[in-house]
Protein backbone atom coordinates (compact mmCIF):
# COMPACT_ATOMS: atom_id res chain seq x y z
CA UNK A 1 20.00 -19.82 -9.00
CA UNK A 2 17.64 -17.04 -8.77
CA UNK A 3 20.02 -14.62 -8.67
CA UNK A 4 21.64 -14.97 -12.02
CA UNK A 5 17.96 -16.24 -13.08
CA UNK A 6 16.44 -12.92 -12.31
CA UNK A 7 19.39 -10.53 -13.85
CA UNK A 8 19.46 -12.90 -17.54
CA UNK A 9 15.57 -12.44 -17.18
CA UNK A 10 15.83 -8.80 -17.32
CA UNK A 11 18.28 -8.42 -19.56
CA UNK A 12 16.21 -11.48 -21.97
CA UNK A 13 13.66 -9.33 -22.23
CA UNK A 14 15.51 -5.85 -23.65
CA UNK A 15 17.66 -8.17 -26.27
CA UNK A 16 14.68 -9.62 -27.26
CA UNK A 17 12.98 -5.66 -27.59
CA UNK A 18 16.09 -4.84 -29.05
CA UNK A 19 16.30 -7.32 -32.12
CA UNK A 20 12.54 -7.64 -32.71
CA UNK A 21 13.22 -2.90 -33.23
CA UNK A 22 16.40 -4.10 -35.31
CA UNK A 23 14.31 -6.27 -37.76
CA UNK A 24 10.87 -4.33 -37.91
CA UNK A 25 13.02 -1.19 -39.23
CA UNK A 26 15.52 -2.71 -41.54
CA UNK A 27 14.80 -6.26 -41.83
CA UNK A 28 16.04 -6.01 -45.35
CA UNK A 29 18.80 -4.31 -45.31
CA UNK A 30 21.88 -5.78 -46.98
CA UNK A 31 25.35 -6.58 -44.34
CA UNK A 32 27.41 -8.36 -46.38
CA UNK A 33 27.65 -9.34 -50.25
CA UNK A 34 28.90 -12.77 -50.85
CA UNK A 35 31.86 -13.52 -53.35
CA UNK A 36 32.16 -16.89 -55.11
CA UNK A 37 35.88 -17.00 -53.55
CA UNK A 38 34.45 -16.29 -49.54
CA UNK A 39 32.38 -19.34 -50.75
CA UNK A 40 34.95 -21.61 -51.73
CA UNK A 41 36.95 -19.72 -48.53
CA UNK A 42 35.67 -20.94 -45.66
CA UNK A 43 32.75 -18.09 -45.66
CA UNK A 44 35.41 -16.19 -45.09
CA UNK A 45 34.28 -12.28 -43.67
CA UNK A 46 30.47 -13.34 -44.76
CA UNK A 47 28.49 -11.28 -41.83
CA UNK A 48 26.04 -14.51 -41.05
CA UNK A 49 25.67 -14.68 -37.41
CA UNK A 50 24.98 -12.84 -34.56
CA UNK A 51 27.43 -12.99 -31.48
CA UNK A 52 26.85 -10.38 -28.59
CA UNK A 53 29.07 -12.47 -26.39
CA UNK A 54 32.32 -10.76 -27.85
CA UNK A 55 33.60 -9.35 -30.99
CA UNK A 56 37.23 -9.78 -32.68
CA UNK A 57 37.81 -7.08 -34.83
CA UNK A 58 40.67 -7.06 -36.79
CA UNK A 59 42.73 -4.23 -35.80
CA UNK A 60 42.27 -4.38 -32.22
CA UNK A 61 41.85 -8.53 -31.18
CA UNK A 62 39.32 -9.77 -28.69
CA UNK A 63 36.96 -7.48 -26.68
CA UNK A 64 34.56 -9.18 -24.35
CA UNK A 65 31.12 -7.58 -24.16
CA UNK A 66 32.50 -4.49 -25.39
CA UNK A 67 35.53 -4.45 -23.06
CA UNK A 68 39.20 -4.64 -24.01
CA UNK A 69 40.96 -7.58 -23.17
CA UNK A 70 43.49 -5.74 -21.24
CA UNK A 71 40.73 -4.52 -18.97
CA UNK A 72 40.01 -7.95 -17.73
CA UNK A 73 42.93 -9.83 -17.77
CA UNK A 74 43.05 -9.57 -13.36
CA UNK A 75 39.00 -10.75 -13.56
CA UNK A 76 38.54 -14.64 -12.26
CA UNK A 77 36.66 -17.01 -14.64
CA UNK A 78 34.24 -16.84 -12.56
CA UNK A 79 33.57 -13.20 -13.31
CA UNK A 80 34.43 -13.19 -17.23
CA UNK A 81 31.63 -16.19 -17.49
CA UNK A 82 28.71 -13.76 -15.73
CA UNK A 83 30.55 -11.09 -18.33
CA UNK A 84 29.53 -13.43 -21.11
CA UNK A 85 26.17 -14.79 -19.91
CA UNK A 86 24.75 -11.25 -18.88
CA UNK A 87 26.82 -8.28 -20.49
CA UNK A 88 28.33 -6.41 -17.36
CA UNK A 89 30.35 -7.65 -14.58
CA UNK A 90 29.07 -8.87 -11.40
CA UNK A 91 29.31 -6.21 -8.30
CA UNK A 92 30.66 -8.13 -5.22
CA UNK A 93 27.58 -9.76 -4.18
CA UNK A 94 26.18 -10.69 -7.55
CA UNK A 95 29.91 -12.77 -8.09
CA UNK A 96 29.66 -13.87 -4.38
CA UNK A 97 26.22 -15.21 -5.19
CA UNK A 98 27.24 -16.70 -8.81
CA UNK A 99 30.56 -18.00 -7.48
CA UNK A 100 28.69 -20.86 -4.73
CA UNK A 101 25.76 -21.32 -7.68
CA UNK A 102 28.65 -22.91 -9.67
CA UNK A 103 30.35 -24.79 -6.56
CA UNK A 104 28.02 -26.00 -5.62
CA UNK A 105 27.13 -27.88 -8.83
CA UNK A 106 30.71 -29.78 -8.88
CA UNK A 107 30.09 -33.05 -8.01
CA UNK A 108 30.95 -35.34 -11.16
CA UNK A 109 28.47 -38.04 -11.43
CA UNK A 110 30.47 -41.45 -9.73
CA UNK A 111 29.70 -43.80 -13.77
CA UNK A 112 31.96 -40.83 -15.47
CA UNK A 113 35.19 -42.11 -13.64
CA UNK A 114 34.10 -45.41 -14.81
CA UNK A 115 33.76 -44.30 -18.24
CA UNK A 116 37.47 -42.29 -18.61
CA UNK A 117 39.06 -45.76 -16.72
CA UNK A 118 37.11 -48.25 -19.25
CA UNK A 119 38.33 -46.54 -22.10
CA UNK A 120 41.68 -47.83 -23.98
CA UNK A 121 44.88 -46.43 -22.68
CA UNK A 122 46.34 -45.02 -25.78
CA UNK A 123 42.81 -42.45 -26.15
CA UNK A 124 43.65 -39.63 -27.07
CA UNK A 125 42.56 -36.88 -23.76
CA UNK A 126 40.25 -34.87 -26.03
CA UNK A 127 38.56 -38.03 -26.92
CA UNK A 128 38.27 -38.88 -22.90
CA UNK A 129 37.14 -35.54 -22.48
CA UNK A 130 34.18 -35.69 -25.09
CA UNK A 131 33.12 -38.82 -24.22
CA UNK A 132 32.50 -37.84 -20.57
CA UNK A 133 30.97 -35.08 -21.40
CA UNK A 134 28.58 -37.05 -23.41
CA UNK A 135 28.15 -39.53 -20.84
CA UNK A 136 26.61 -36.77 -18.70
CA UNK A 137 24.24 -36.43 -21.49
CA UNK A 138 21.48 -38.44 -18.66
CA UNK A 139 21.80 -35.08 -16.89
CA UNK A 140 20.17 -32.62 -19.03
CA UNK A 141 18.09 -30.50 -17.31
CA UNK A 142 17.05 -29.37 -21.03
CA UNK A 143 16.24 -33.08 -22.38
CA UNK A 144 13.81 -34.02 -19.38
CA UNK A 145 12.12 -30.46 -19.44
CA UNK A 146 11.73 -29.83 -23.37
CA UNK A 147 8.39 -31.36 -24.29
CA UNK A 148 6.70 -29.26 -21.66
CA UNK A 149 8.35 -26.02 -22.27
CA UNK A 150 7.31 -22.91 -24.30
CA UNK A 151 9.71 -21.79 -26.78
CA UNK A 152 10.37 -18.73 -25.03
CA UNK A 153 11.79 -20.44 -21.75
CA UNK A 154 14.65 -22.94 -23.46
CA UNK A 155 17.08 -20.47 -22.26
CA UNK A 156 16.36 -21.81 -18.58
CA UNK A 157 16.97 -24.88 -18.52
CA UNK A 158 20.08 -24.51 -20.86
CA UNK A 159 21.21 -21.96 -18.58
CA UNK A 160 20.67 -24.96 -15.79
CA UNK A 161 22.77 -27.28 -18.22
CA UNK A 162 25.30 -24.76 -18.69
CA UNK A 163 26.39 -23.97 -15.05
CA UNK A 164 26.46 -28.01 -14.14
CA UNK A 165 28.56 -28.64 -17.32
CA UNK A 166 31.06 -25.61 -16.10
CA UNK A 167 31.25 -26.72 -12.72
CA UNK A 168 32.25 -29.86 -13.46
CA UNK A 169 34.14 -29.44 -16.64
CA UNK A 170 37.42 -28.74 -15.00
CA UNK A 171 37.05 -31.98 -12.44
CA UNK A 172 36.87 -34.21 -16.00
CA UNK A 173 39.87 -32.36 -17.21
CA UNK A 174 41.81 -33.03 -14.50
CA UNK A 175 40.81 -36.62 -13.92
CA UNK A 176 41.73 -37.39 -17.81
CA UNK A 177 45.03 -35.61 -16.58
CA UNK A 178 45.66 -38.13 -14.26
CA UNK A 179 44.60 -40.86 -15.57
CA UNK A 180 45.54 -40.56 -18.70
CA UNK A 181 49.35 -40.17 -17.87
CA UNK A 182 49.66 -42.23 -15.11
CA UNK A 183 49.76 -40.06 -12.57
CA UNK A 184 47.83 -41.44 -9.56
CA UNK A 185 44.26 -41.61 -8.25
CA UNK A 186 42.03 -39.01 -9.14
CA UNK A 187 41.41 -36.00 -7.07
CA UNK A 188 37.90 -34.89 -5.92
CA UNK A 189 37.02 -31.26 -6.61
CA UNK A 190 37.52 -28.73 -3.37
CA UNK A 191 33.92 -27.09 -2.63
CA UNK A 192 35.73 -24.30 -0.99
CA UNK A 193 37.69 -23.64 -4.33
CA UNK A 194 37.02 -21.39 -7.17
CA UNK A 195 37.18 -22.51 -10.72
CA UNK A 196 40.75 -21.72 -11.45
CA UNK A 197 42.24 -22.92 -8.19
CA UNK A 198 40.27 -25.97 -7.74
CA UNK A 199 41.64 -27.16 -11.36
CA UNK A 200 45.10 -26.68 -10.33
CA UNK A 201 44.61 -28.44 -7.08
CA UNK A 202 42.63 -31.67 -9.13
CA UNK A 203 45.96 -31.48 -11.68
CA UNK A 204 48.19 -32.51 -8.85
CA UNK A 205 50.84 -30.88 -10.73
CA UNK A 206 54.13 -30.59 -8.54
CA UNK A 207 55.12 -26.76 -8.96
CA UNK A 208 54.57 -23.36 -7.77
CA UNK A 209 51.03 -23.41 -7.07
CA UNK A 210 49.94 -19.65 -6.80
CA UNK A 211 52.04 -19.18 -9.40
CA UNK A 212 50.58 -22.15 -11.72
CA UNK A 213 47.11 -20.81 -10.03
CA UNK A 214 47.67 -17.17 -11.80
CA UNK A 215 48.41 -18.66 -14.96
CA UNK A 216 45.40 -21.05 -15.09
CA UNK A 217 43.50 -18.47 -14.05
CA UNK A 218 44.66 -15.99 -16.77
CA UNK A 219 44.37 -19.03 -19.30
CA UNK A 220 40.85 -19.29 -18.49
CA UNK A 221 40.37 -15.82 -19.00
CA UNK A 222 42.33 -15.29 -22.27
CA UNK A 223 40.53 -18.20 -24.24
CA UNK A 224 37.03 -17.84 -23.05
CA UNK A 225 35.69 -16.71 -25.97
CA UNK A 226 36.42 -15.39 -29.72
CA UNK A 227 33.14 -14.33 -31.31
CA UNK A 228 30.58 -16.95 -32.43
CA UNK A 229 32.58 -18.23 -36.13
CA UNK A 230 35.33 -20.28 -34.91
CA UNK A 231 34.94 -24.17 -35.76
CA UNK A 232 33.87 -24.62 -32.26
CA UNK A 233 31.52 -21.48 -31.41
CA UNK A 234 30.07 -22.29 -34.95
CA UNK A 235 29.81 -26.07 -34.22
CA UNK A 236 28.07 -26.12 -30.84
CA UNK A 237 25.48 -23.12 -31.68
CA UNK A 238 24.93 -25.42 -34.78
CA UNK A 239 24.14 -28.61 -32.76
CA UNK A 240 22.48 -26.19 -29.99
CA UNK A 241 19.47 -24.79 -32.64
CA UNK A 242 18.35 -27.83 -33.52
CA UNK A 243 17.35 -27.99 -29.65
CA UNK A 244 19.94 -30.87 -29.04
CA UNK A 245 21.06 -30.07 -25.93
CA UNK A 246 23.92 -28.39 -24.38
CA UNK A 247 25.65 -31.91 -23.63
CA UNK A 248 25.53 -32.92 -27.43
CA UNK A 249 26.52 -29.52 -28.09
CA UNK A 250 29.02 -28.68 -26.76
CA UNK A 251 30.58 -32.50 -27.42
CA UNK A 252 30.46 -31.59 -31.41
CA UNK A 253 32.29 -28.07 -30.62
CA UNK A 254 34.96 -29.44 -28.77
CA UNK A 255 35.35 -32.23 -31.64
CA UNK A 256 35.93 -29.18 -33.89
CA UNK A 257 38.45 -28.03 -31.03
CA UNK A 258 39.92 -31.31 -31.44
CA UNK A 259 41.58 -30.29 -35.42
CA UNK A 260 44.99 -29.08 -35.67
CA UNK A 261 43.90 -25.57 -37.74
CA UNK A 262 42.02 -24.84 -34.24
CA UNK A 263 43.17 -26.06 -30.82
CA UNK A 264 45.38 -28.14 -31.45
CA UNK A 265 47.94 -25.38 -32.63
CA UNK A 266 49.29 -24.72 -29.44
CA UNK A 267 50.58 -27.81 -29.19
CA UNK A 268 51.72 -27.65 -32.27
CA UNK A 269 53.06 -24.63 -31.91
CA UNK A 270 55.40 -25.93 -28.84
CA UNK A 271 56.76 -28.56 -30.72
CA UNK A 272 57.98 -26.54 -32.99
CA UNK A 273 59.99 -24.11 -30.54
CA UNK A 274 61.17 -27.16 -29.03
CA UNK A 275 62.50 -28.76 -31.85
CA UNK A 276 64.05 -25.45 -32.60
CA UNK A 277 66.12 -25.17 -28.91
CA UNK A 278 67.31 -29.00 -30.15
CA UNK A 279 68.55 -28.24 -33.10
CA UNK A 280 70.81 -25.51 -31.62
CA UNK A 281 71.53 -27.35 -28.55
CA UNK A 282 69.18 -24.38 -26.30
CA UNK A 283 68.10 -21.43 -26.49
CA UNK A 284 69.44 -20.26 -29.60
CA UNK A 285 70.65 -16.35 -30.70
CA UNK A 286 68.87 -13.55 -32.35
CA UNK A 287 71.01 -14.88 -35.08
CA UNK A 288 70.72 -18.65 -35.61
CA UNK A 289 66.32 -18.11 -35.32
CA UNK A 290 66.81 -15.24 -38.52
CA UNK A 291 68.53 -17.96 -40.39
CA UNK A 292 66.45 -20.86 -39.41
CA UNK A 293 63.38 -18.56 -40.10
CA UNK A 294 64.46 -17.26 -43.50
CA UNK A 295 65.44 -20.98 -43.89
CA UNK A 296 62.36 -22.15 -43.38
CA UNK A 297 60.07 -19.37 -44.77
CA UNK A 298 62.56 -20.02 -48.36
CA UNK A 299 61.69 -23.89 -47.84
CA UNK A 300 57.84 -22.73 -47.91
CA UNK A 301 57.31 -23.85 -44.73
CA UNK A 302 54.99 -22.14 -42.02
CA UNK A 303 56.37 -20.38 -38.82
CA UNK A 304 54.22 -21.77 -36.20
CA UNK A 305 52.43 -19.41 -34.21
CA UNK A 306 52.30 -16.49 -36.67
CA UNK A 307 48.96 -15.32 -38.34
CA UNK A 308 45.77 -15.10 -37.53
CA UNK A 309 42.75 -15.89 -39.73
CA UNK A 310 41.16 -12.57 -38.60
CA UNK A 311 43.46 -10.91 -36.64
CA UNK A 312 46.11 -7.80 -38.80
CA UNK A 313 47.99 -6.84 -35.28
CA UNK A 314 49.61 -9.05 -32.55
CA UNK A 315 46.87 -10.88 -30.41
CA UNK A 316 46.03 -9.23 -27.00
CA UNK A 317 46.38 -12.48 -25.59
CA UNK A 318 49.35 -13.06 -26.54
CA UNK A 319 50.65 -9.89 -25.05
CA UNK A 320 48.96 -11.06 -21.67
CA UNK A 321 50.74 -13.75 -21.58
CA UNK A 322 54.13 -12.40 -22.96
CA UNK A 323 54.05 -9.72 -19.71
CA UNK A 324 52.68 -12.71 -17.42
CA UNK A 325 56.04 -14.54 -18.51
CA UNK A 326 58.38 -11.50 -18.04
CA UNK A 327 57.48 -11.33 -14.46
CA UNK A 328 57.21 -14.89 -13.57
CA UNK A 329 59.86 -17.09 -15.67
CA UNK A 330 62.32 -14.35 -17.74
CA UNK A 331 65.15 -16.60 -17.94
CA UNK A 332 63.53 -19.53 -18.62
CA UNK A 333 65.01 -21.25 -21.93
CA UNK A 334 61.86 -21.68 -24.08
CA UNK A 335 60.21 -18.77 -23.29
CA UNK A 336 63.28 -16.96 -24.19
CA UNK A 337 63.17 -19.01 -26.97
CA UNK A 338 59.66 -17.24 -27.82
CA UNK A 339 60.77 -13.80 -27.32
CA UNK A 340 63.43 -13.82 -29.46
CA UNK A 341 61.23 -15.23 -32.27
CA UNK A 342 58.81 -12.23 -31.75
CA UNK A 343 61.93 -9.90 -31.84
CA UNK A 344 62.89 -11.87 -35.63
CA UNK A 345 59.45 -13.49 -36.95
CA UNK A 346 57.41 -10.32 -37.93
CA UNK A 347 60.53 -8.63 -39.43
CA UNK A 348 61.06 -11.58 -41.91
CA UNK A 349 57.21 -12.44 -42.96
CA UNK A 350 56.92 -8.54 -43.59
CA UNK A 351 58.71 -9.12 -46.64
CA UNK A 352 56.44 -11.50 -47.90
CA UNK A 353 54.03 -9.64 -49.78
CA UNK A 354 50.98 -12.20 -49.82
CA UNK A 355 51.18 -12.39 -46.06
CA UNK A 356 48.82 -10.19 -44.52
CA UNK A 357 49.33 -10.86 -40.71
CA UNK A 358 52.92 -11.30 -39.73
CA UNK A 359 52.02 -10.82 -35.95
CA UNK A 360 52.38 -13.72 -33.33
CA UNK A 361 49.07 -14.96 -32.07
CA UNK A 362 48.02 -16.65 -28.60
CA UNK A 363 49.56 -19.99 -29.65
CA UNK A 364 53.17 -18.43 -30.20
CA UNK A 365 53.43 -18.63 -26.30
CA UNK A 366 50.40 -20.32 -24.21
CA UNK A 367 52.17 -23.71 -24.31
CA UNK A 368 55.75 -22.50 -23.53
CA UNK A 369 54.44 -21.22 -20.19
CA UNK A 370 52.34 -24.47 -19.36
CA UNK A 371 55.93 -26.36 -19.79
CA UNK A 372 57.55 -24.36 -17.44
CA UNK A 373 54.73 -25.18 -14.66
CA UNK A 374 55.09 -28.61 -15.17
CA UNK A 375 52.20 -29.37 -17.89
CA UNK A 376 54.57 -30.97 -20.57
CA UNK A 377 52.17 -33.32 -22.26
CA UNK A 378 51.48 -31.73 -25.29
CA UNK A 379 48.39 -33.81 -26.19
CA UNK A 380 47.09 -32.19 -23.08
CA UNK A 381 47.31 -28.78 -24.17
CA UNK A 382 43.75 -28.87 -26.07
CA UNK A 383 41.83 -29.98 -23.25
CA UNK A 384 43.19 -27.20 -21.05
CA UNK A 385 41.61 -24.84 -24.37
CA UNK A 386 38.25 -26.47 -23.83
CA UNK A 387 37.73 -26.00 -20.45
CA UNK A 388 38.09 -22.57 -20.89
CA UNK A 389 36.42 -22.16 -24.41
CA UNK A 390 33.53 -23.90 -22.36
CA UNK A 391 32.62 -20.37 -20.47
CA UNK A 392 31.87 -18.97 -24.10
CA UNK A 393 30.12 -21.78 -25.45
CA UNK A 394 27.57 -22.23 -22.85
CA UNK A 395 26.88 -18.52 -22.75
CA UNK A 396 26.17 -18.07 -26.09
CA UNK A 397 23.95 -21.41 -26.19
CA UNK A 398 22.17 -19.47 -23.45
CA UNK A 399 21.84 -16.63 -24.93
CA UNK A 400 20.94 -17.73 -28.52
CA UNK A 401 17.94 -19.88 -26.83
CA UNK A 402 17.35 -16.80 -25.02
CA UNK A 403 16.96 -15.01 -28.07
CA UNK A 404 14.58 -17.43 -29.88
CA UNK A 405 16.89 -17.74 -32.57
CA UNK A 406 15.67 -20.33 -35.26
CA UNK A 407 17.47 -23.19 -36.65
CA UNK A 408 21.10 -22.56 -38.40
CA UNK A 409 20.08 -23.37 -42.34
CA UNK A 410 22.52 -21.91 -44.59
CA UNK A 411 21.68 -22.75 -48.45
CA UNK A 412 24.40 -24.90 -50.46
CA UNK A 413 24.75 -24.52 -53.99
CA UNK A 414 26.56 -26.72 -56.35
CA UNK A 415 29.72 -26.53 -58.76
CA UNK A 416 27.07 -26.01 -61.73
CA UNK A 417 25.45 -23.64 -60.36
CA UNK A 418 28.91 -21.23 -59.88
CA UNK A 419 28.94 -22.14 -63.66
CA UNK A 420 25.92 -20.65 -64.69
CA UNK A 421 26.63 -17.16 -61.87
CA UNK A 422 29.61 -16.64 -63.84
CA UNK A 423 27.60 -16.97 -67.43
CA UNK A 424 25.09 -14.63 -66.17
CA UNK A 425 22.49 -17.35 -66.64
């Protein structure tokens, strides 16, 4: 621990220099002007939050700590997560060092496989995976050390929260795997293992394991992070400055996970393609997808997987994963399926004028290659998202404690109150 202890230290103390220069010379400066429409929008492009953990500009898609996507896309999640949690990435003895911290943290307490079997068959996995996650709640490091702490040290025992809760996350995963749909005991995590391969070997999945292994591994990488106002980021750094702590936290961001406009599109997104190959008996022609897009798009109907709520270009991660699949599974049918939809889809929604992104984004193709590996249970899909969206939540929890930052208290205003802006009163 005192390696990674010692580094976020250092680097504590020259973000905290840094903001406390930031404020003292233009605390008053105005970011952003606020519209009554971003209001009604979903705060839409309101600059409200800082998030040094990564950035998603809209032109350019995800860069981590200020580093492109495509520069990290051969990194282990083990290496993006010091990344997040400290800004640079670990030389080989720092990731050496981090790597055993988080093995040796993987031991799921016994009463959590008691919860995930008491629970009723038909639960949905992302409500197995929350409530384990809140059953470790006993665990805090952060609950049984608050009431003595200064304010200035919540960042260390979050950080301590943080590392057990990624260690084991991906043991919980797997276990609601197998349990879940029936298929067998459930398989202790490999101490040996890093994160990415021990996962794969708890799944139990039958199929090309270094093959599955460098897609999970690439999975955990892509969907790490995505700046801090996503449902989830926003959700669990919410919870997290109130001081609850990272267990409670973290359960209310992956609830927000848990909606179909955030991680449950993928699955969504599948289904879709899926239903698609059916209706045209496979994989179907350049053809048959521009008339059962234009069909669709004149029906006023969405295509699934196209758009972004930030993004104006197509999403670096799904480009990783489009040149993943050209080298692993060309000729498979579904994720031919997805090719020829990018080769149709962005054509056809550029004639829509109101559209403003007709680009594919991750979900167009995450779930297509998780079906040919074997993963096929859709309902699945999201829990696979939160063990990987845990890496960024936990480091920005650390950080933001880190930081000091006070509690999240926007100010509401009412209908009448619009009324009276728009009166001039």
């Amino acid at each position: 621990m005192s390696n990674i202890l010692d580094k976020l230290s250092e680097k504590i103390a020259y973000w905290r220099k840094e903001a406390h220069e930031i404020l003292n010379k233009a605390g008053e400066k105005v970011i952003s002007e606020v519209t009554i429409s971003q209001v009604y929008g979903g705060m839409r492009d309101i600059r409200a939050l800082i998030c040094d953990t990564s950035r998603v500009p809209k032109e350019e898609g995800l860069i981590i700590r200020g580093r492109y996507l495509k520069d990290l896309v051969d990194k282990t999640p083990e290496e993006i997560y010091y990344l997040l949690l400290t800004g640079e990435l670990p030389g080989k003895n720092e990731l050496e060092n981090f790597s055993a911290e988080i093995r040796k943290r993987k031991e799921v307490p016994g009463y959590v496989w008691d919860v995930l079997k008491a629970m009723p068959g038909d639960s949905h996995p992302m409500t197995m995976l929350d409530t384990a996650l809140l059953s470790m709640q006993r665990e805090s490091v952060f609950a049984k050390e608050y009431m003595g702490l200064k304010k200035e040290d919540f960042w260390k025992p979050t950080l301590e929260d943080a590392l057990n809760i990624v260690a084991r996350i991906p043991a919980v995963a797997a276990a609601v795997y197998r349990h879940h749909f029936n298929k067998g005991e459930i398989i202790e995590p490999d101490h040996e293992m890093d994160i990415a391969g021990d996962y794969v070997h708890m799944l139990g999945i039958e199929t090309d394991k270094e093959e599955f292994y460098n897609l999970i591994k690439l999975y955990l990488v892509l969907h790490s992070d995505h700046e801090g106002g996503n449902v989830s980021a926003l959700t669990t750094q919410t919870i997290n400055s109130a001081l609850s702590d990272l267990y409670y936290s973290l359960s209310g961001g992956f609830n927000g996970l848990a909606g179909p406009l955030h991680g449950l599109a993928n699955q969504e997104t599948l289904k879709w393609i899926l239903d698609l190959m059916n209706k045209f008996n496979g994989t179907p022609s350049t053809e048959q997808i521009r008339a059962f897009v234009k069909e669709t798009i004149d029906a006023g109907k969405v295509i699934s997987g196209y758009g972004h709520a930030v993004l104006r270009v197509t999403d670096p991660r799904f480009d990783a994963f489009m040149k993943f699949g050209k080298k692993h599974l060309p000729d498979d049918p579904v994720f031919l399926t997805v090719t020829r939809l990018f080769e149709v889809v962005p054509e056809e929604l550029k004639k829509i004028e109101k559209i403003k992104n007709p680009w594919p984004n991750v979900d167009a193709i995450s779930g297509s290659l998780l079906y040919h590996y074997g993963m096929k249970e859709f309902s699945y899909y999201t829990v696979l998202f939160a063990v990987s969206r845990s890496l960024g939540l936990t480091a920005q929890a650390v950080v933001n404690r880190g930081m000091m930052f006070p509690l999240i208290r926007p100010k509401s205003v009412t209908s009448e109150f619009m009324k009276r802006a728009i009166e001039g009163k």
